[in-house]
N, C-alpha and C. Protein backbone atom coordinates (compact mmCIF):
# COMPACT_ATOMS: atom_id res chain seq x y z
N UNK A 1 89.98 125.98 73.82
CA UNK A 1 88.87 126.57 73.14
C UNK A 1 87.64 125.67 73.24
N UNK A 2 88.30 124.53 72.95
CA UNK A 2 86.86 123.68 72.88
C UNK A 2 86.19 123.48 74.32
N UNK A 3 87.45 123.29 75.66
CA UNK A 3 86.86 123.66 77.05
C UNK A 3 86.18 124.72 77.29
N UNK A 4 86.06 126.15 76.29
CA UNK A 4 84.82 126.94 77.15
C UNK A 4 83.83 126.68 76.27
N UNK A 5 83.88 126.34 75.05
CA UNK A 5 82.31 125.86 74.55
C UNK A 5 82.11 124.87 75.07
N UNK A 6 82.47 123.64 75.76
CA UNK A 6 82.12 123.12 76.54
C UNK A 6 81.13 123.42 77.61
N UNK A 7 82.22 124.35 78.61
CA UNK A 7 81.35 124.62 79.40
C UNK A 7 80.61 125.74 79.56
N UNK A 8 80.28 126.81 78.19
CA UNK A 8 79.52 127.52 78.22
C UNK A 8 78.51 126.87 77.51
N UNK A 9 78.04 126.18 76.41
CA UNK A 9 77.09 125.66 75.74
C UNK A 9 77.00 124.43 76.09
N UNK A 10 77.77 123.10 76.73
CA UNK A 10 77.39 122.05 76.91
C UNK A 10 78.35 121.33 75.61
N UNK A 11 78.13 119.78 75.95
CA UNK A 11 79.30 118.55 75.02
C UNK A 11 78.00 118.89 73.86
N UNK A 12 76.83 118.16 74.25
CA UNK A 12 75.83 118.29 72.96
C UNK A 12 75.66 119.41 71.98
N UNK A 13 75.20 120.45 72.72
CA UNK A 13 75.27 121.92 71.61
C UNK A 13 76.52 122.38 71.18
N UNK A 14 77.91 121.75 71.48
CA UNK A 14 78.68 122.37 70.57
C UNK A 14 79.65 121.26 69.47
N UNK A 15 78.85 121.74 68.41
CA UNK A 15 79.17 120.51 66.94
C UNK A 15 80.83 120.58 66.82
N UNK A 16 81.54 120.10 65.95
CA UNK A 16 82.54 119.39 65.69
C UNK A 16 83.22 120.70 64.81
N UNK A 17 81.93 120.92 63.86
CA UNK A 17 81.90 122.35 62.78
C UNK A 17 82.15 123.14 63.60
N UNK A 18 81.49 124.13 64.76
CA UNK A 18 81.70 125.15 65.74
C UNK A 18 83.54 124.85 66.05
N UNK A 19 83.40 124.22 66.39
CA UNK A 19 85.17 123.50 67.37
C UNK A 19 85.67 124.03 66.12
N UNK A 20 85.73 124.05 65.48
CA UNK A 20 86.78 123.57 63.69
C UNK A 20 87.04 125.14 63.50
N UNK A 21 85.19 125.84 63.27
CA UNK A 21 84.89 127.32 63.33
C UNK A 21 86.41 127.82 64.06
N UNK A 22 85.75 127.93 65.70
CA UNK A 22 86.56 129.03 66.47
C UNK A 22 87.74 128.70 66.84
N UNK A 23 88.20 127.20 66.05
CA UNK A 23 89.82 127.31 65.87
C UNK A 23 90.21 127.58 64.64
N UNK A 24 89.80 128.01 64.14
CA UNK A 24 89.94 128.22 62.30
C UNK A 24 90.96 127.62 61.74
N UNK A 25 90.49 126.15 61.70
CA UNK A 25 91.40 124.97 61.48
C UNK A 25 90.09 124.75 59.94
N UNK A 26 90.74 123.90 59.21
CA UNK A 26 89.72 123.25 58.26
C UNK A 26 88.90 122.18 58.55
N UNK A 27 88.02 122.06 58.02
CA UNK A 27 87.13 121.05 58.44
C UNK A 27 87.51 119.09 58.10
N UNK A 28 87.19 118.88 59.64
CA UNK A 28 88.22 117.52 59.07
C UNK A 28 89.27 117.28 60.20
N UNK A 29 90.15 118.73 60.09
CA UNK A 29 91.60 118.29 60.47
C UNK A 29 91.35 117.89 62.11
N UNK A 30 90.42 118.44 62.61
CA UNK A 30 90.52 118.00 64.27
C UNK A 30 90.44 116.56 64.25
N UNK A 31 90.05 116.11 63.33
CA UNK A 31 89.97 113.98 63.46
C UNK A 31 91.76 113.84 63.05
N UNK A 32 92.33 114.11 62.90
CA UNK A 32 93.65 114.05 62.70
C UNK A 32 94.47 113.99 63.75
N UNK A 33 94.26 115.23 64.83
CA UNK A 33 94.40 115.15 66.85
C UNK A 33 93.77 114.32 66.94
N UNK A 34 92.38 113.92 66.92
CA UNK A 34 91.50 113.86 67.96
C UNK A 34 91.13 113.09 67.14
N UNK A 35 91.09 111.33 66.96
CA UNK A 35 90.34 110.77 65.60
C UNK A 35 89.06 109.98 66.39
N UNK A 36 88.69 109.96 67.78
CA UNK A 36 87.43 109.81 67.99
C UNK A 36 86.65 111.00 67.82
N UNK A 37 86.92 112.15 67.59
CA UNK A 37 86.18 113.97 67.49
C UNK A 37 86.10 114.22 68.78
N UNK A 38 85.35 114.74 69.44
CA UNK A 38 84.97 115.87 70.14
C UNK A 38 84.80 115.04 71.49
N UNK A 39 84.36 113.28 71.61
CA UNK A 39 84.80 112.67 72.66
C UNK A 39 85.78 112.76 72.68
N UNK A 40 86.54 112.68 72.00
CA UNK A 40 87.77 112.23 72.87
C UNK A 40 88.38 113.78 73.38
N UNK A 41 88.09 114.69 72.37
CA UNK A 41 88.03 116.16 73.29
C UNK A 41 88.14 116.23 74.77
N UNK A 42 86.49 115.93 75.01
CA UNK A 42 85.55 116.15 76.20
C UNK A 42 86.81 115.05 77.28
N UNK A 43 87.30 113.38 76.91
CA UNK A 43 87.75 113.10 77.63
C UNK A 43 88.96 113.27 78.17
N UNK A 44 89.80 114.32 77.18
CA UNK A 44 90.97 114.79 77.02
C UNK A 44 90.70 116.15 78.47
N UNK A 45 90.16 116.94 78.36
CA UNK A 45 89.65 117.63 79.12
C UNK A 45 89.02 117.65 80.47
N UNK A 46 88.74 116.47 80.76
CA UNK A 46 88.46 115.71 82.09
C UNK A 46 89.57 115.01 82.75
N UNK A 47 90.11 114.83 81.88
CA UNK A 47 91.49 114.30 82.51
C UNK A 47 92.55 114.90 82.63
N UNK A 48 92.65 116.18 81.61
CA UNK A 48 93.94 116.74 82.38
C UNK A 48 93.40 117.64 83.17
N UNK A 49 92.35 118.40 83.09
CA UNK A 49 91.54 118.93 84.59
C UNK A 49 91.91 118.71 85.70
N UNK A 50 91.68 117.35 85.92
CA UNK A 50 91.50 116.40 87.37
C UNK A 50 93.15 116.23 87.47
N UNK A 51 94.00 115.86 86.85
CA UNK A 51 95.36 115.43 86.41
C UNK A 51 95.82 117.02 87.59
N UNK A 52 95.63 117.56 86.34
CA UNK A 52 96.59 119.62 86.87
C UNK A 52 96.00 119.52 88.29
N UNK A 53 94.57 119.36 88.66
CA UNK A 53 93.98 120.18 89.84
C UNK A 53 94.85 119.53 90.68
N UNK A 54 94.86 118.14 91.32
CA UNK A 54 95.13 117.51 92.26
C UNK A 54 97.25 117.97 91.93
N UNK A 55 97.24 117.88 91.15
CA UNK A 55 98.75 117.95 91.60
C UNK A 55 99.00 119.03 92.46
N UNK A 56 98.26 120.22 92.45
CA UNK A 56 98.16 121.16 92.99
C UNK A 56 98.07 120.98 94.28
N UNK A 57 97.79 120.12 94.99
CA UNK A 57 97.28 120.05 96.30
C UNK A 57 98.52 119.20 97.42
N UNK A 58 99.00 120.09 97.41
CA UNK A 58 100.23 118.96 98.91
C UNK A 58 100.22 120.05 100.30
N UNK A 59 100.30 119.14 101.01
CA UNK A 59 100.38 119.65 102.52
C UNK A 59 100.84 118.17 103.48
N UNK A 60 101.23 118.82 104.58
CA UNK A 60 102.09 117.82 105.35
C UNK A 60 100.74 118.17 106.77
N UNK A 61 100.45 117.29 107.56
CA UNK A 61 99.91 116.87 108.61
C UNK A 61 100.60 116.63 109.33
N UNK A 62 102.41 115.65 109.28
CA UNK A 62 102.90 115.18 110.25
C UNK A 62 103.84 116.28 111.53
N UNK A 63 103.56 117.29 111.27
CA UNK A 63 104.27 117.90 112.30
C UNK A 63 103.38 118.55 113.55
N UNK A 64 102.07 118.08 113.26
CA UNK A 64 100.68 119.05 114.08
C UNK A 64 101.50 118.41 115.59
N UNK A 65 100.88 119.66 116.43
CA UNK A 65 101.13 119.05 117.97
C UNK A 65 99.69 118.90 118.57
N UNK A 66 98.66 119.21 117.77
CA UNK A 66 97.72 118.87 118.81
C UNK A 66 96.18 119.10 117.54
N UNK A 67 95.11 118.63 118.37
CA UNK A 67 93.81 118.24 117.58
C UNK A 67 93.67 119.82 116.71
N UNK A 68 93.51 120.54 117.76
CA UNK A 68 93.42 122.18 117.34
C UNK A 68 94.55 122.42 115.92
N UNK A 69 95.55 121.81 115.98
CA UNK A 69 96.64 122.66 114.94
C UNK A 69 96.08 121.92 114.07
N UNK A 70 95.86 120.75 113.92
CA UNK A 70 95.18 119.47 113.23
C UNK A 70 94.12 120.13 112.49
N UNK A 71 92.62 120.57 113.12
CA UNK A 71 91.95 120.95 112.46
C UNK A 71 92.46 122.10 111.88
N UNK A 72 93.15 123.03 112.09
CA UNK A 72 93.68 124.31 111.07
C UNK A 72 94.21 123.77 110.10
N UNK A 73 95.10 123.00 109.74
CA UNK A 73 95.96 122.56 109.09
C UNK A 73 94.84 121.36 107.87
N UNK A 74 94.13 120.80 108.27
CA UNK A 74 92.71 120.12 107.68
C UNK A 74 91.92 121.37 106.81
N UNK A 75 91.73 122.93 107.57
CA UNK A 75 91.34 124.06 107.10
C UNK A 75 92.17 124.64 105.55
N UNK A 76 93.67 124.62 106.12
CA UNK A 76 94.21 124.67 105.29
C UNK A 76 94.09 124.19 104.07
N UNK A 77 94.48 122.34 103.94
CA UNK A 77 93.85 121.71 102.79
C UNK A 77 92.57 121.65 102.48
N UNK A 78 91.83 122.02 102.76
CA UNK A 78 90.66 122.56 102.43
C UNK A 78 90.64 123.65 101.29
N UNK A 79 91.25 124.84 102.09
CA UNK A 79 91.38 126.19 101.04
C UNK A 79 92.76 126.09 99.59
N UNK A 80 93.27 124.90 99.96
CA UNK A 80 94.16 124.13 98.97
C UNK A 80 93.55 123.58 97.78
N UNK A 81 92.51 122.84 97.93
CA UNK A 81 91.81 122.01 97.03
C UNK A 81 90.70 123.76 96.56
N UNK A 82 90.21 124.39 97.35
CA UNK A 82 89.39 125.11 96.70
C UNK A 82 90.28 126.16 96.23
N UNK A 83 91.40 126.59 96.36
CA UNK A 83 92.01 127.36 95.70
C UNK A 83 92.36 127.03 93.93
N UNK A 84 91.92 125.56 94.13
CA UNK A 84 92.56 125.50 92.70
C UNK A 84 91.48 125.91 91.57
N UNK A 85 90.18 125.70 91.68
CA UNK A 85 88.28 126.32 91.24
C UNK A 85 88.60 128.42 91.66
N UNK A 86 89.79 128.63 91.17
CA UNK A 86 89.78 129.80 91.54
C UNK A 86 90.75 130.13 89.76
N UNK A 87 91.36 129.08 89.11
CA UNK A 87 91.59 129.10 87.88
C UNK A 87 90.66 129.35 86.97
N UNK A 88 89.93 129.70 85.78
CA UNK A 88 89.41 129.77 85.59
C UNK A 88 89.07 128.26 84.20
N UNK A 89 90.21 128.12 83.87
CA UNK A 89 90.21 126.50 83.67
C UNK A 89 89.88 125.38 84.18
N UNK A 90 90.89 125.67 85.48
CA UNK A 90 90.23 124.27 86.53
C UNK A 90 88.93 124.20 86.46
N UNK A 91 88.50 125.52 86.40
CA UNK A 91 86.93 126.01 87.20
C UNK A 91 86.08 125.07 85.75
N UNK A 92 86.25 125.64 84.30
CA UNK A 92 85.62 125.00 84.01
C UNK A 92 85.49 123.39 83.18
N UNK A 93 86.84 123.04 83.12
CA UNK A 93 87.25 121.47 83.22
C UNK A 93 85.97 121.03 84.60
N UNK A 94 86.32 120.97 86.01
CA UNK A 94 85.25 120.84 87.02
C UNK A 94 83.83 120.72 86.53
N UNK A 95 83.36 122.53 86.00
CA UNK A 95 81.71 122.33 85.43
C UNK A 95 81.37 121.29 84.56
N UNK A 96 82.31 120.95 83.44
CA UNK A 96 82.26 120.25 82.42
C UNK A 96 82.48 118.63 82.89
N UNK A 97 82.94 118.07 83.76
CA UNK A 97 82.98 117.06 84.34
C UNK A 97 81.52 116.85 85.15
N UNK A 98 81.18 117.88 85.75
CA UNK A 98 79.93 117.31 86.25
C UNK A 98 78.97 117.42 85.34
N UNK A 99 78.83 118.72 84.98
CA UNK A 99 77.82 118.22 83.76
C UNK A 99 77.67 117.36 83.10
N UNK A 100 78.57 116.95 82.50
CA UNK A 100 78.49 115.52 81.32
C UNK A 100 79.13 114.19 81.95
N UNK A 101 78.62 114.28 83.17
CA UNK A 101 79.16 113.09 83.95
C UNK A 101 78.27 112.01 83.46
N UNK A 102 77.13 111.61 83.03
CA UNK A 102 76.39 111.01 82.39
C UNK A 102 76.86 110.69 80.99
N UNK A 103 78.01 110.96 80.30
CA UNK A 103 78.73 110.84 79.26
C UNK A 103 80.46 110.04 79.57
N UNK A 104 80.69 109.89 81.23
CA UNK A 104 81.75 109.21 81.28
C UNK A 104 81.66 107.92 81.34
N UNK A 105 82.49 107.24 80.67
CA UNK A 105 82.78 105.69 80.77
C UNK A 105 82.76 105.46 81.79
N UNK A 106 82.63 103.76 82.30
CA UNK A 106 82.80 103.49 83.65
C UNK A 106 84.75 103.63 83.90
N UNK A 107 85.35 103.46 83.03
CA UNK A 107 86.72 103.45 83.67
C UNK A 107 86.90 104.82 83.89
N UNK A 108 86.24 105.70 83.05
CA UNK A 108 86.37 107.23 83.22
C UNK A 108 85.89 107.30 85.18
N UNK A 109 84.90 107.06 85.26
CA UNK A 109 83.81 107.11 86.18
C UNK A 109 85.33 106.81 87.61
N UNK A 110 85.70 105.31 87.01
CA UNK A 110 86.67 104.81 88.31
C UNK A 110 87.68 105.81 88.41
N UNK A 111 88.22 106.11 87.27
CA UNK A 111 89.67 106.69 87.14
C UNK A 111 89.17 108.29 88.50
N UNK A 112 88.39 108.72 88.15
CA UNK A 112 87.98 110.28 89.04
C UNK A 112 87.59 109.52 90.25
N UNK A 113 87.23 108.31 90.45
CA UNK A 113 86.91 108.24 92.10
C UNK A 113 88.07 108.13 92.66
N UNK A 114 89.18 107.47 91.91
CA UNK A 114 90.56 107.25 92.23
C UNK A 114 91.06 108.28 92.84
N UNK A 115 91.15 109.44 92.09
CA UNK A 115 91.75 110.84 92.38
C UNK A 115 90.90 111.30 93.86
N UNK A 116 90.02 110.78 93.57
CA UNK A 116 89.64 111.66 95.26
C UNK A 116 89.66 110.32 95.96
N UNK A 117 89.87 108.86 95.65
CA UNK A 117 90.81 108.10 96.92
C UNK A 117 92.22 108.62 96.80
N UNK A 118 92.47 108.99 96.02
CA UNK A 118 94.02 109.36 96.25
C UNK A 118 94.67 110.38 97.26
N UNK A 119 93.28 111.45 97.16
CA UNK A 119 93.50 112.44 98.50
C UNK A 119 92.94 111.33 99.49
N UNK A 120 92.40 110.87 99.69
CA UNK A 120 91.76 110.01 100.86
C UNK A 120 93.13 109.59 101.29
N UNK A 121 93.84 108.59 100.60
CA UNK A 121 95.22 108.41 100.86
C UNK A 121 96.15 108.60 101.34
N UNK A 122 96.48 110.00 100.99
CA UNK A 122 97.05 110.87 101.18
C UNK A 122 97.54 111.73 102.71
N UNK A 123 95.80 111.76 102.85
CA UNK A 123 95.47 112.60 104.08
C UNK A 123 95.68 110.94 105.08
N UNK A 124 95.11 109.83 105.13
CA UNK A 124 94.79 108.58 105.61
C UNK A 124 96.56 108.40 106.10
N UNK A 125 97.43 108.17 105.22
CA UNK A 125 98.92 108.47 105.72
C UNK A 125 99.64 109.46 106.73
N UNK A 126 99.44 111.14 106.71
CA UNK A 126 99.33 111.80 107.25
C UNK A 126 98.96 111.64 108.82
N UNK A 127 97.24 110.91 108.53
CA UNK A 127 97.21 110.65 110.06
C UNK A 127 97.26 109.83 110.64
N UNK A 128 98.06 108.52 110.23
CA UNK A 128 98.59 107.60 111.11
C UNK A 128 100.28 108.05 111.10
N UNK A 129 100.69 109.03 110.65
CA UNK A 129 102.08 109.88 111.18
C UNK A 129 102.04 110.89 112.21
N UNK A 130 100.40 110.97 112.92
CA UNK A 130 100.54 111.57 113.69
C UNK A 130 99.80 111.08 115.07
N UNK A 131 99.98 109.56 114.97
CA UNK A 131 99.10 108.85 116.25
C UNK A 131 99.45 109.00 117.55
N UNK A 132 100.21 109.66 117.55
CA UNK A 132 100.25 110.54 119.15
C UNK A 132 98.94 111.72 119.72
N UNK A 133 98.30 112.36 118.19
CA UNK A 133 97.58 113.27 118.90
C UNK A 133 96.43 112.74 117.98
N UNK A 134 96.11 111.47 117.37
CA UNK A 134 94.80 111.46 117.03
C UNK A 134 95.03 110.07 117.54
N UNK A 135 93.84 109.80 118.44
CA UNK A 135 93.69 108.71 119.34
C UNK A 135 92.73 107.24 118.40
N UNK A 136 93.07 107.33 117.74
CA UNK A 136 92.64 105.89 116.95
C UNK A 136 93.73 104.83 116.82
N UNK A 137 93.26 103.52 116.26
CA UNK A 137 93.91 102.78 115.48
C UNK A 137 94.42 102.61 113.91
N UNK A 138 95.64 102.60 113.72
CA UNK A 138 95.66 102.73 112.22
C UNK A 138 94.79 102.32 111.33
N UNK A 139 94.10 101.17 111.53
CA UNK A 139 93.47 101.15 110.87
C UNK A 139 92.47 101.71 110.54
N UNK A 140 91.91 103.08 111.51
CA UNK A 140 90.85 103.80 111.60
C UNK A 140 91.17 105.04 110.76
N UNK A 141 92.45 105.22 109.86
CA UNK A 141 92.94 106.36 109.89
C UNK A 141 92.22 106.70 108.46
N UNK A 142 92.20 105.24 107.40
CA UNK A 142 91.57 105.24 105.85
C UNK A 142 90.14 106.09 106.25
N UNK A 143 89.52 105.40 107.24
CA UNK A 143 87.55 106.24 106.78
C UNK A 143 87.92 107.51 107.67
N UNK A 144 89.07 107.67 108.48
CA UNK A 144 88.81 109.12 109.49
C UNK A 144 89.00 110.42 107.76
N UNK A 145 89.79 109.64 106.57
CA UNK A 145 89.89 110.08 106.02
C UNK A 145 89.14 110.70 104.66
N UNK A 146 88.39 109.24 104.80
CA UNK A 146 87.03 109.55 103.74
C UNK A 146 86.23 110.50 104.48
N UNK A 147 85.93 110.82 105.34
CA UNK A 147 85.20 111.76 106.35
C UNK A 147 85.27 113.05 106.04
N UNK A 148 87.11 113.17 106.44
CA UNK A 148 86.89 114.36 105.83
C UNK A 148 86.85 114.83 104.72
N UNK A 149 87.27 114.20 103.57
CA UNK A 149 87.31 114.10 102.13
C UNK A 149 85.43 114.14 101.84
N UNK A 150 84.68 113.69 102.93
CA UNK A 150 83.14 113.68 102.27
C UNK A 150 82.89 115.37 102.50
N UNK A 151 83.51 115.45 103.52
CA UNK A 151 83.02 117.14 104.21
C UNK A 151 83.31 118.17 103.30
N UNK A 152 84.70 118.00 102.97
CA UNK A 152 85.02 119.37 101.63
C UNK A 152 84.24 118.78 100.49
N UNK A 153 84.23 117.77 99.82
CA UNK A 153 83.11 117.32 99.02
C UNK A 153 81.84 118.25 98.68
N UNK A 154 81.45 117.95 100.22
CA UNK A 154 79.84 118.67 100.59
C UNK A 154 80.19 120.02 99.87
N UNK A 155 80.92 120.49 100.89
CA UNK A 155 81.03 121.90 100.93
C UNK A 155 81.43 122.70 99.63
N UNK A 156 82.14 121.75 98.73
CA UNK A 156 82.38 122.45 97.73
C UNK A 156 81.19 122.43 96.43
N UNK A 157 80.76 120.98 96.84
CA UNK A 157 79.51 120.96 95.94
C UNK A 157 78.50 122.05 96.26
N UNK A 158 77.92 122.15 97.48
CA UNK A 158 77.46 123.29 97.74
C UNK A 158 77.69 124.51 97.22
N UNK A 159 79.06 124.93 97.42
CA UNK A 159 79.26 126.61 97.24
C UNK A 159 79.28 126.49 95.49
N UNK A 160 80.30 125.47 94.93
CA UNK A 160 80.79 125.52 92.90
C UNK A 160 79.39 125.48 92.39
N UNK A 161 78.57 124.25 92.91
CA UNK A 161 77.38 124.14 91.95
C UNK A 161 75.86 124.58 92.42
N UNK A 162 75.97 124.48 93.30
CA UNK A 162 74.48 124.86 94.37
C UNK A 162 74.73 126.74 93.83
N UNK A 163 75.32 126.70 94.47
CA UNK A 163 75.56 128.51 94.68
C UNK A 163 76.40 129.57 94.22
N UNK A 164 77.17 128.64 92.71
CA UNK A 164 77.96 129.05 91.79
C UNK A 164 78.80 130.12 92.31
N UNK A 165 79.51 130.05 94.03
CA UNK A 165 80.10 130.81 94.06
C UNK A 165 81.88 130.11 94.61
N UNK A 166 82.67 131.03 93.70
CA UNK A 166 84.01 130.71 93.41
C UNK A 166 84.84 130.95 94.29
N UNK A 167 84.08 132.13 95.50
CA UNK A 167 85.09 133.10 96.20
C UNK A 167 84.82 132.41 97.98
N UNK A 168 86.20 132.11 98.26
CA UNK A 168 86.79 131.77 100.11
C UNK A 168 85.91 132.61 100.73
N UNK A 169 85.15 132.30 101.15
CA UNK A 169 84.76 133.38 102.10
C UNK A 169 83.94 132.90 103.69
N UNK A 170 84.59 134.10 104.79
CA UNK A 170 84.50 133.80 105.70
C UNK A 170 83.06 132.64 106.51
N UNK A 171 82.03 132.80 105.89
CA UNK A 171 81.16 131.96 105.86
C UNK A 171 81.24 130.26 105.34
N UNK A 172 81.94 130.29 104.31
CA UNK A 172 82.60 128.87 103.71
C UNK A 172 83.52 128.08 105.23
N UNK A 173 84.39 128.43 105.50
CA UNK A 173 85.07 128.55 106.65
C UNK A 173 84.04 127.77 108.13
N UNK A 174 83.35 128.77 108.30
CA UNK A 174 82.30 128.99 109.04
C UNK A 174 81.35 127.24 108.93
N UNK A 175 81.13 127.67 108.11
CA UNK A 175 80.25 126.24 107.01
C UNK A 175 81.33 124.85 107.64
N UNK A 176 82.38 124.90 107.55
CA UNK A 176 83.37 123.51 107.28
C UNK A 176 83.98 123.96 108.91
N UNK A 177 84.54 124.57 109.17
CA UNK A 177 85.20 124.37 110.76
C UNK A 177 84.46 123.56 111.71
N UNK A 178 82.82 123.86 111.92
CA UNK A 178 82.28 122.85 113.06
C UNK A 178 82.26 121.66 112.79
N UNK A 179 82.09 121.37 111.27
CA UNK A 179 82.47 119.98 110.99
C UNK A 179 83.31 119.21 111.36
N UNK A 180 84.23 119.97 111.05
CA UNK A 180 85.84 119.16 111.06
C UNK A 180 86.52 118.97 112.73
N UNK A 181 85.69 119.84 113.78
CA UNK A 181 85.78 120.40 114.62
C UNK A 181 84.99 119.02 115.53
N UNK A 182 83.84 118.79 115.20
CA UNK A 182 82.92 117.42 115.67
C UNK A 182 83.28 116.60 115.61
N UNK A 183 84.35 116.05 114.14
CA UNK A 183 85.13 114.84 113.86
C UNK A 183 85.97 114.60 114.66
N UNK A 184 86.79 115.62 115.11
CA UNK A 184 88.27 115.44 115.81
C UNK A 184 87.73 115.34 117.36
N UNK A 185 86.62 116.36 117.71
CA UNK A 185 86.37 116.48 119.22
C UNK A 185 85.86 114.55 119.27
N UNK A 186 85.02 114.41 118.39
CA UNK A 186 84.55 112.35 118.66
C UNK A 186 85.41 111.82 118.93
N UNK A 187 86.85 112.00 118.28
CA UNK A 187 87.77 110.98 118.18
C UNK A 187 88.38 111.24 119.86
N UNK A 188 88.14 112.39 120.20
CA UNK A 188 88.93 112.82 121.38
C UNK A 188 88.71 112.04 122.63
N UNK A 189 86.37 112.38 122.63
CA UNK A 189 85.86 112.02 123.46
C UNK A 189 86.06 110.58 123.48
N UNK A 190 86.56 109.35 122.48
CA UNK A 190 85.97 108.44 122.47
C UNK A 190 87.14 107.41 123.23
């Protein structure tokens, strides 16, 4: 409850009283859960957000036979991570994180860069399990990974907050394939 006044009114415009209101709890008792109030709400809510979304997200890389299956399969986790902004929770845990990102602690701040090194990670493992068809050095495999981790980044910042739109669509696709498509062809040419 308190996540859509969140992210329909904002952390500031919605008082402690409102929260108390539209849970028709007595006034008071939310410091009893919650005995910092409505921070610790907001940080409760950022964290299992980010917590749920990413668990959501697994895919295997190591069986690709070639750059081409590679980038589909990169496509794939792509529509993995944006499938999950298709909840309507995730969706607005997400708004509410960026919005009041100016309200996170710095360990808050580290803890969420973590989660997206953690896909960095993730994917960074993946493709040194497949150094037969991506022509680098392992050690090239961590930033081949921030790379693409910057690209869905872009792209999602773009479509969630630029252009508040929620829905896969063939243009999104469109948007992220030449990308991912330039990355792999460099590594090819090089």
């Amino acid at each position: 409850m308190a996540r859509e006044m969140f992210a329909e009114n904002g952390f500031e415009a919605t008082t402690t009283r409102k929260i108390n209101q539209e849970a028709g709890i007595a006034e008071g008792l939310m410091y009893y859960y919650f005995p910092h109030g409505k921070r610790e709400i907001l940080d409760t809510i950022v964290y299992q957000g980010i917590t749920e979304r990413m668990k959501q997200v697994h895919f295997t890389l190591t069986d690709c036979e070639s750059t081409d299956d590679l980038e589909q399969r990169l496509l794939t986790v792509f529509k993995r991570v944006w499938s999950i902004f298709q909840n309507e929770e995730n969706y607005q845990s997400f708004m509410i994180t960026i919005r009041e990102r100016m309200l996170l602690s710095q360990g808050q701040a580290d803890w969420l860069l973590g989660v997206l090194n953690g896909l960095v990670d993730q994917i960074a493992v993946q493709f040194k399990a497949i150094s037969a068809i991506l022509p680098i050095q392992s050690d090239q495999c961590h930033p081949l990974a921030r790379v693409v981790v910057s690209i869905y980044q872009k792209v999602i910042y773009d479509e969630l907050l630029i252009k508040n739109n929620r829905h896969m669509t063939p243009e999104i696709t469109a948007q992220l394939q030449p990308q991912l498509h330039l990355v792999l062809g460099l590594l090819q040419a090089a």
